[in-house]
Protein backbone atom coordinates (compact mmCIF):
# COMPACT_ATOMS: atom_id res chain seq x y z
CA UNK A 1 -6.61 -5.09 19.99
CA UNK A 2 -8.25 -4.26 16.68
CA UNK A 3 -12.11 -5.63 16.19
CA UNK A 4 -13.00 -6.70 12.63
CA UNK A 5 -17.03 -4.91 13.44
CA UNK A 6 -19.52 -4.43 10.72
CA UNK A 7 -19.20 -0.96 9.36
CA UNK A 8 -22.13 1.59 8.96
CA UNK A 9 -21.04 4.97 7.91
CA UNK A 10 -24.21 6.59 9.17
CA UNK A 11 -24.50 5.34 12.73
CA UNK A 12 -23.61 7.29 15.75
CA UNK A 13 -21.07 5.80 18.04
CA UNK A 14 -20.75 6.97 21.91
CA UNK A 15 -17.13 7.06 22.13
CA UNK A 16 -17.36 7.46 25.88
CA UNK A 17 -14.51 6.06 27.77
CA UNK A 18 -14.34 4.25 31.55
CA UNK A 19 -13.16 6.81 33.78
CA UNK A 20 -9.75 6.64 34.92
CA UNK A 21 -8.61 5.54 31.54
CA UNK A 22 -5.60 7.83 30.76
CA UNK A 23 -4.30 7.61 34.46
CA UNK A 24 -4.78 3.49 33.93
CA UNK A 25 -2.28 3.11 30.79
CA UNK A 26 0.14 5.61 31.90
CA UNK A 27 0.48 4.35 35.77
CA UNK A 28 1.21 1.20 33.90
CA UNK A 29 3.63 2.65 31.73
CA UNK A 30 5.45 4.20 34.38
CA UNK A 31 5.52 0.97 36.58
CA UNK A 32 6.99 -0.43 33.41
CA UNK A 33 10.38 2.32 33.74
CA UNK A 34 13.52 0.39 35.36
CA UNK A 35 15.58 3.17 36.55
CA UNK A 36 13.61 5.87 35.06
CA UNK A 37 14.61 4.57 31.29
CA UNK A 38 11.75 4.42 28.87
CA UNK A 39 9.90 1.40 28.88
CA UNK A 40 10.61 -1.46 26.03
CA UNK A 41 7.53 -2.44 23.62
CA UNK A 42 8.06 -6.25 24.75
CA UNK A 43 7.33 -5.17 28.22
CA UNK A 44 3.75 -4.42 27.38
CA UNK A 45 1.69 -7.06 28.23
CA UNK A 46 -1.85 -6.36 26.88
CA UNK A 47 -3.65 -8.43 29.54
CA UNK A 48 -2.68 -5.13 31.99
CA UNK A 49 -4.55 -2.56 30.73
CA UNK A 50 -7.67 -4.30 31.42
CA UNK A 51 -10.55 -2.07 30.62
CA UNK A 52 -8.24 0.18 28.65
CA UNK A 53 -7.21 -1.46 25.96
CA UNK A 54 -10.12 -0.65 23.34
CA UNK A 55 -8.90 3.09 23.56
CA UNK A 56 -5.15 2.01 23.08
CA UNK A 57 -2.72 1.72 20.03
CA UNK A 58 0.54 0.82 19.56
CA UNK A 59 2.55 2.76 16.87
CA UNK A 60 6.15 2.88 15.57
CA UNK A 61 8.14 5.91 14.52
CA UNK A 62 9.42 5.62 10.76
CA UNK A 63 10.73 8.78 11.39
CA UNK A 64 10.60 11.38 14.38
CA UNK A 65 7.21 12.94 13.19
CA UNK A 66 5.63 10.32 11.70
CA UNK A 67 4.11 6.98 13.50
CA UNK A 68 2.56 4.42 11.68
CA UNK A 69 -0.33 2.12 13.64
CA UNK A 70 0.44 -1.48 14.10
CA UNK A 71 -2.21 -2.41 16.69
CA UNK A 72 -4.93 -0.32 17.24
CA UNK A 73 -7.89 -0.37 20.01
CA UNK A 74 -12.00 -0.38 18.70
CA UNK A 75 -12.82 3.14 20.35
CA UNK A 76 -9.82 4.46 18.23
CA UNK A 77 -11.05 3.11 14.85
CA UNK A 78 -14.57 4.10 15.55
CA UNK A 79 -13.34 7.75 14.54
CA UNK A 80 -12.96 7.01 10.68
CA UNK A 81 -14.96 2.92 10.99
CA UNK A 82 -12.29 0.88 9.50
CA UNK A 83 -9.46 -0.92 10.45
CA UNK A 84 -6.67 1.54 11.08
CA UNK A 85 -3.69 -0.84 10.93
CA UNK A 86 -0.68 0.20 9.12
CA UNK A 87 -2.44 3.54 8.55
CA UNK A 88 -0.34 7.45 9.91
CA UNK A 89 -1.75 8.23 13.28
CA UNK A 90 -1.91 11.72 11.24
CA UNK A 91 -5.13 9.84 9.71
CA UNK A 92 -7.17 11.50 12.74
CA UNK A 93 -6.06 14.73 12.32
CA UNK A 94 -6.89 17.41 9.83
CA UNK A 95 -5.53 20.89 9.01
CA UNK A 96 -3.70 22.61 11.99
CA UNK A 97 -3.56 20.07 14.22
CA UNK A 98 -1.18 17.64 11.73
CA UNK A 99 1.36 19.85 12.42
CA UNK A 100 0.32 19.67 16.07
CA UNK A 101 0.81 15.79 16.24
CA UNK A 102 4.21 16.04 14.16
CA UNK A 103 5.61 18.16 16.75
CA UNK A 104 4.10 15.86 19.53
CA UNK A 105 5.71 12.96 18.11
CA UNK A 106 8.93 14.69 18.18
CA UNK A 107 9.03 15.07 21.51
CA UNK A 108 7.97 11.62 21.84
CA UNK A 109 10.86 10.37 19.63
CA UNK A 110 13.37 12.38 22.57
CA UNK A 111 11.81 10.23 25.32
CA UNK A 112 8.93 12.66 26.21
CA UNK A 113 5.60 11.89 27.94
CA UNK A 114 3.06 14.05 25.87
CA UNK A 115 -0.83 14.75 26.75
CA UNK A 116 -2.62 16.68 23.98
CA UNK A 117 -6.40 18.16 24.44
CA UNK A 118 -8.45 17.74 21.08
CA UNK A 119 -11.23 19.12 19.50
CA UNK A 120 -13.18 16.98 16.40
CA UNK A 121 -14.56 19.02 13.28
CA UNK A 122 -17.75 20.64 13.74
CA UNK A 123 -20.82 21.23 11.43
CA UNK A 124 -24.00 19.49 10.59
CA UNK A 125 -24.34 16.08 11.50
CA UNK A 126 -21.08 16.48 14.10
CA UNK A 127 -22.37 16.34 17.16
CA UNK A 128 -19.49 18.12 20.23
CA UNK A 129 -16.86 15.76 20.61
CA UNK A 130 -13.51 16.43 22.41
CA UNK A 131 -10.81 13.99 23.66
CA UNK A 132 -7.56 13.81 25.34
CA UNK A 133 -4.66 11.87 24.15
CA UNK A 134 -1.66 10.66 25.90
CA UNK A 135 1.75 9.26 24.03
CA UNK A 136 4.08 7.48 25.63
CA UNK A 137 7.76 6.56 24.23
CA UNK A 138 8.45 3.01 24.26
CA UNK A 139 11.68 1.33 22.78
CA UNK A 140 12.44 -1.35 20.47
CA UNK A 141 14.76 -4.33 21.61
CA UNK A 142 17.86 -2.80 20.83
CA UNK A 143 16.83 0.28 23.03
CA UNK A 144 15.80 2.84 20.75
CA UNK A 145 13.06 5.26 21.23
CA UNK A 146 10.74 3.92 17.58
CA UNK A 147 7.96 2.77 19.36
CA UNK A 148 4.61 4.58 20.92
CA UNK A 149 1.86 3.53 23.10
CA UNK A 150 -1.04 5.67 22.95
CA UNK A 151 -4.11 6.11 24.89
CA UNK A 152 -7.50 7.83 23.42
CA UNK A 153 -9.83 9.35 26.02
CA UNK A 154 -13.21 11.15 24.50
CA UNK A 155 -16.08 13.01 25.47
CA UNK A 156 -18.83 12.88 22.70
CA UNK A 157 -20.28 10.78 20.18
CA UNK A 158 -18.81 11.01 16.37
CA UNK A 159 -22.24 11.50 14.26
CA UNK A 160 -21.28 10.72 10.81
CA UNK A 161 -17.63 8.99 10.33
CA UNK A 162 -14.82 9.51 9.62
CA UNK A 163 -14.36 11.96 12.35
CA UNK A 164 -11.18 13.83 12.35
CA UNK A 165 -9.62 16.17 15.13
CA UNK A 166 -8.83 19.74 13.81
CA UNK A 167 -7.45 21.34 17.27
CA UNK A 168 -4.61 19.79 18.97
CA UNK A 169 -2.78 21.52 22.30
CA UNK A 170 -0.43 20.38 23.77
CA UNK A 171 -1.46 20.21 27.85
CA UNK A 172 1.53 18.78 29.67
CA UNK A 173 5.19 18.29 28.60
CA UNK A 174 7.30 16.98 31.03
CA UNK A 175 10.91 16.77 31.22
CA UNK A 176 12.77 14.02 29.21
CA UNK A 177 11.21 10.90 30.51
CA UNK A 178 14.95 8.40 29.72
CA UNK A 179 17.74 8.87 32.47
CA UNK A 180 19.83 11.54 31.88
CA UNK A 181 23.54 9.89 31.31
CA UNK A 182 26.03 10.70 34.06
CA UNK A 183 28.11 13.45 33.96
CA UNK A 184 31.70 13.15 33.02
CA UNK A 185 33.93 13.52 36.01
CA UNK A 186 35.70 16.86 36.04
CA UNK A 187 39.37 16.91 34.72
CA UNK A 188 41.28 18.43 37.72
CA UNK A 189 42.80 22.08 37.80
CA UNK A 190 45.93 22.37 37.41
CA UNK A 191 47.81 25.23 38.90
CA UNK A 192 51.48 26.74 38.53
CA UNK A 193 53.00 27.19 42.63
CA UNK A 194 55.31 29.66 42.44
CA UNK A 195 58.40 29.12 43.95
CA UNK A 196 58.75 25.10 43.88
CA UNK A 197 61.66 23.52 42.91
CA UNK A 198 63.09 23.70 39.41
């Protein structure tokens, strides 16, 4: 998923994605559920998200807040023009919005489905450039929630790199995404009948 391109600090890249792009991955993601459970990472098979995949990365929790990149799509890399493997996802994000992310991932790390609306710095040379991002929990092969497929969708083009996102909101947090474990059956009532026999 990662492109080994020719890098040129100075040229402009139009980050523009297909349409439909965040609504692709995460329609797949969701087919992926069995029972409502959060997908595994060996369930993703690349070849699916078609026209997606140069605006998707995979990342893996080393802790709740923090996700390191392991593969990572073009479009994403275009943002700072290097290869972005093994790199914090918090390499995109500056000031404010780290903390942003951090608490993102948390909720990401419990299962969640997160969408977050960004803004990019501003200034000379930074033309308007605004994205969405979607994270989706994913779990490792012995079922735990480390893993993190992520979909980029932008509006823009970077000007000069790296290009870093400085506002992050959080736009929809659903409920936990896993299945809730079953309740415990209710121990039964017990009650003193006055009167019975002795």
């Amino acid at each position: 998923m990662t492109d080994f391109m020719p890098k040129h600090t100075t040229q402009i890249h139009d980050l523009g994605a297909p349409p439909r792009i965040l609504s692709q991955v995460t329609d797949y993601w969701t087919s992926l559920r069995q029972a409502g459970a959060v997908p595994s990472r060996a369930a993703v098979d690349a070849r699916a998200l078609g026209a997606a995949l140069p605006h998707v990365f995979l990342a893996e929790l080393v802790t709740p807040r923090v996700a390191r990149l392991r593969i990572c799509g073009h479009r994403v890399e275009h943002l700072l023009d290097m290869d972005m493997r093994g790199m914090p996802l918090s390499t995109l994000f500056a000031g404010a919005a780290r903390a942003d992310l951090t608490e993102a991932l948390a909720q990401v790390a419990r299962g969640v489905r997160v969408t977050l609306a960004l803004q990019g710095e501003d200034g000379f040379g930074l033309p308007m450039l605004n994205a969405k991002l979607v994270l989706l929990p994913l779990t490792d092969d012995a079922g735990q929630i480390n893993r993190v497929l992520g979909v980029l969708e932008t509006e823009g083009s970077i000007g000069r790199t790296p290009r870093r996102f400085v506002r992050a909101k959080v736009t929809a947090l659903p409920d936990t995404t896993a299945s809730a474990p079953a309740p415990a059956p209710a121990s039964p009532v017990l009650r003193v009948i006055q009167g019975g026999r002795r």
